[in-house]
C-alpha atoms as a PDB file:
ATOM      1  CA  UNK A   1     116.673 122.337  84.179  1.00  0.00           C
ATOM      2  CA  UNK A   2     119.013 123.436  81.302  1.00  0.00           C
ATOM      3  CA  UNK A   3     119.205 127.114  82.762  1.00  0.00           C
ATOM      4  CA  UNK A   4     116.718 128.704  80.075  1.00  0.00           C
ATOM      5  CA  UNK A   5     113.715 131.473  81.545  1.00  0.00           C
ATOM      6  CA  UNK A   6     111.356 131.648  80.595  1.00  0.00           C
ATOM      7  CA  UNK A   7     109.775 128.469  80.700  1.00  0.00           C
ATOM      8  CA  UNK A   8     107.495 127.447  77.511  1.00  0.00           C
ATOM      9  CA  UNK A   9     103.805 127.801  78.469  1.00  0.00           C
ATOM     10  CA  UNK A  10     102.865 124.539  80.027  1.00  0.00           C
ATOM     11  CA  UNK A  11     105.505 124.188  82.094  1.00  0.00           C
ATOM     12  CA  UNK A  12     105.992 125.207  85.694  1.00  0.00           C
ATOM     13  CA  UNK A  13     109.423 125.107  87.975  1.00  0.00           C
ATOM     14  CA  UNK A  14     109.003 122.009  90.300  1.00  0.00           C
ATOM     15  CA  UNK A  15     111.703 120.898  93.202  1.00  0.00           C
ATOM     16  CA  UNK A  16     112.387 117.552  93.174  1.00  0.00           C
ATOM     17  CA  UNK A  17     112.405 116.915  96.835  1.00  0.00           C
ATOM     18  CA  UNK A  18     109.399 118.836  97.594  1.00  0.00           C
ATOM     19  CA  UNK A  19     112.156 121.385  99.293  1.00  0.00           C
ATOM     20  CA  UNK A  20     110.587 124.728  97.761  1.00  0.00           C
ATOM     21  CA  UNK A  21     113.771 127.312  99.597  1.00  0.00           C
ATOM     22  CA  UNK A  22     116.659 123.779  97.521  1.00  0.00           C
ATOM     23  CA  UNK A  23     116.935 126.260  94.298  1.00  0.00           C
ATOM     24  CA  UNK A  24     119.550 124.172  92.896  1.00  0.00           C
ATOM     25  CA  UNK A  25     119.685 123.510  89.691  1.00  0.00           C
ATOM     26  CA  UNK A  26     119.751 119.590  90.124  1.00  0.00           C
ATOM     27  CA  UNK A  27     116.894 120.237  92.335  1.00  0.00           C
ATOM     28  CA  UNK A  28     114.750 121.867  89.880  1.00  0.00           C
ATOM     29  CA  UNK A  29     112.742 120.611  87.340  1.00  0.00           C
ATOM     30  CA  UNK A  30     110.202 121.351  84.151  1.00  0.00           C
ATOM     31  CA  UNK A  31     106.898 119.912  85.250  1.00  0.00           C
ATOM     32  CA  UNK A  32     103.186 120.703  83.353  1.00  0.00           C
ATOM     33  CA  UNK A  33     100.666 121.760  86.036  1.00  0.00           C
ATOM     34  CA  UNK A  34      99.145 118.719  86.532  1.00  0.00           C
ATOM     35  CA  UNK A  35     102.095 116.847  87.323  1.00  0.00           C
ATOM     36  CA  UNK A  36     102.785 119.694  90.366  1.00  0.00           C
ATOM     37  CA  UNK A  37     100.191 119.401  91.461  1.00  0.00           C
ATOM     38  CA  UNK A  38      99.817 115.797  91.714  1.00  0.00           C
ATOM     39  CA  UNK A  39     103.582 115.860  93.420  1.00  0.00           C
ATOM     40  CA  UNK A  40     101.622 118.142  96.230  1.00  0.00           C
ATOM     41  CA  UNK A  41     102.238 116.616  99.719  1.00  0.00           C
ATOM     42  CA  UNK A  42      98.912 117.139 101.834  1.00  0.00           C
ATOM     43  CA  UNK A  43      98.380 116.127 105.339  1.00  0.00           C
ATOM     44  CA  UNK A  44      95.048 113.234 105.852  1.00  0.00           C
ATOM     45  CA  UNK A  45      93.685 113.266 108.768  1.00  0.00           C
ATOM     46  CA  UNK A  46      93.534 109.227 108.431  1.00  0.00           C
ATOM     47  CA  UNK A  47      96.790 108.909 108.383  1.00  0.00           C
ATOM     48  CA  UNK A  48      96.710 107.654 104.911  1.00  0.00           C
ATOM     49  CA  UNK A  49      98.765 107.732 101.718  1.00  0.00           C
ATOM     50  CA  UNK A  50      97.658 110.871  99.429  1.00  0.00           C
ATOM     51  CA  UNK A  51      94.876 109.859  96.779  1.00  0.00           C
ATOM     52  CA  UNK A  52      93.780 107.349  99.324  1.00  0.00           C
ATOM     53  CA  UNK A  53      90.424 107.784 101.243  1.00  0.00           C
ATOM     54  CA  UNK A  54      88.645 105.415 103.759  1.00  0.00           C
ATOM     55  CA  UNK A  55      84.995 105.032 102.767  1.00  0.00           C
ATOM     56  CA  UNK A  56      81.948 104.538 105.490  1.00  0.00           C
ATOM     57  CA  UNK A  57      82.216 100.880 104.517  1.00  0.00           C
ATOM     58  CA  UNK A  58      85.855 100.365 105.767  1.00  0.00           C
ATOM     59  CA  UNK A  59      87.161 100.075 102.165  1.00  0.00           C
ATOM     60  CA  UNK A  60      90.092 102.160 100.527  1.00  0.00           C
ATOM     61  CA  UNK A  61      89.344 104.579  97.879  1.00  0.00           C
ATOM     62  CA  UNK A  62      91.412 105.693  95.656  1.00  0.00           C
ATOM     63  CA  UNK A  63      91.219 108.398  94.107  1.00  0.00           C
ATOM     64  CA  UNK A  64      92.959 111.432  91.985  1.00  0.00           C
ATOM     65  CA  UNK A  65      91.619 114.882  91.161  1.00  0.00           C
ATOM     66  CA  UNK A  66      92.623 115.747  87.070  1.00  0.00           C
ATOM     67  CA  UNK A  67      91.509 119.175  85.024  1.00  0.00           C
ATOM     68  CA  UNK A  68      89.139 119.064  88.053  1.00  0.00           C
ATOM     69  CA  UNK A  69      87.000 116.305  87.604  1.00  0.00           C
ATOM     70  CA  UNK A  70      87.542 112.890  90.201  1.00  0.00           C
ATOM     71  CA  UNK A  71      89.149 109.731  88.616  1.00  0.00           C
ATOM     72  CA  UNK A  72      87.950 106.727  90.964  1.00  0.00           C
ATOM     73  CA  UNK A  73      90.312 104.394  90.311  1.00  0.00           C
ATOM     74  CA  UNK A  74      89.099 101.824  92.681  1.00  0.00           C
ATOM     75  CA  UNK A  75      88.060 100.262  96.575  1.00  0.00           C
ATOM     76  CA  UNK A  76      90.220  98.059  98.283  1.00  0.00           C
ATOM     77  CA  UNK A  77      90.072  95.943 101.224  1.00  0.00           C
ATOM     78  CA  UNK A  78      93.616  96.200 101.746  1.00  0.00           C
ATOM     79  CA  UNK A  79      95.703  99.456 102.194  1.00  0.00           C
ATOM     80  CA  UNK A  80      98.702  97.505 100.266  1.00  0.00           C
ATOM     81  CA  UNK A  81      96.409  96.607  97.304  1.00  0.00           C
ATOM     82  CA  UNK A  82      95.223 100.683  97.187  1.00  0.00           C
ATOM     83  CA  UNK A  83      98.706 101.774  97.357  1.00  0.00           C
ATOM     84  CA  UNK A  84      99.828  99.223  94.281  1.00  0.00           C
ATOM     85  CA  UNK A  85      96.833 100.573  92.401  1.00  0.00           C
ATOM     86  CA  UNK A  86      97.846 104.285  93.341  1.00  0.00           C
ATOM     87  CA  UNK A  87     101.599 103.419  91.718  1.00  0.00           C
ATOM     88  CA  UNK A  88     100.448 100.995  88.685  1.00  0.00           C
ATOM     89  CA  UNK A  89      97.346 104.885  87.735  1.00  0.00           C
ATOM     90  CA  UNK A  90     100.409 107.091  87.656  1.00  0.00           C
ATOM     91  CA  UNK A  91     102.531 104.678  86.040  1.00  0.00           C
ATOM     92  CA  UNK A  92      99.748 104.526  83.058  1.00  0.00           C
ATOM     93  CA  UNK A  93      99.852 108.421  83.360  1.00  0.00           C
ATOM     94  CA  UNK A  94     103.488 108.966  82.326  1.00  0.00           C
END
């Protein structure tokens, strides 16, 4: 953050370490929407990385949600092979 408000339009505040009461400036960040949303922690109730979903076949699923339409990105038979694929999609997205 360089300490300029507001913000140009796309742009949101994000914290770094997903820390939302760490306000300082080293902590913050300029992030579009998407990105903040993609940085989102939520809890699975598989136990299972984020973007990662266990299909009735046993396989891994991964998945992301962008300008609300699904991106399948693939099934796996491993959980390691899902989570490379996870890091190699949002390495392509940067």
């Amino acid at each position: 953050m360089t300490g300029s408000w507001p913000l140009p339009k796309p742009y949101e505040i994000d914290h770094e370490n997903r820390i939302k009461y760490d306000n300082k400036w080293k902590n913050l960040r300029e992030i579009t929407h998407q990105k903040n949303i993609q940085n989102q922690v939520r809890p699975n109730r598989d136990n299972l990385p984020q973007h990662v979903y266990l299909s009735r076949e046993g396989r891994f699923v991964v998945k992301f949600k962008i300008n609300k339409r699904n991106k399948h990105v693939g099934q796996f038979l491993l959980l390691s092979e899902a989570i490379i694929a996870i890091q190699n999609y949002k390495i392509g997205l940067t």
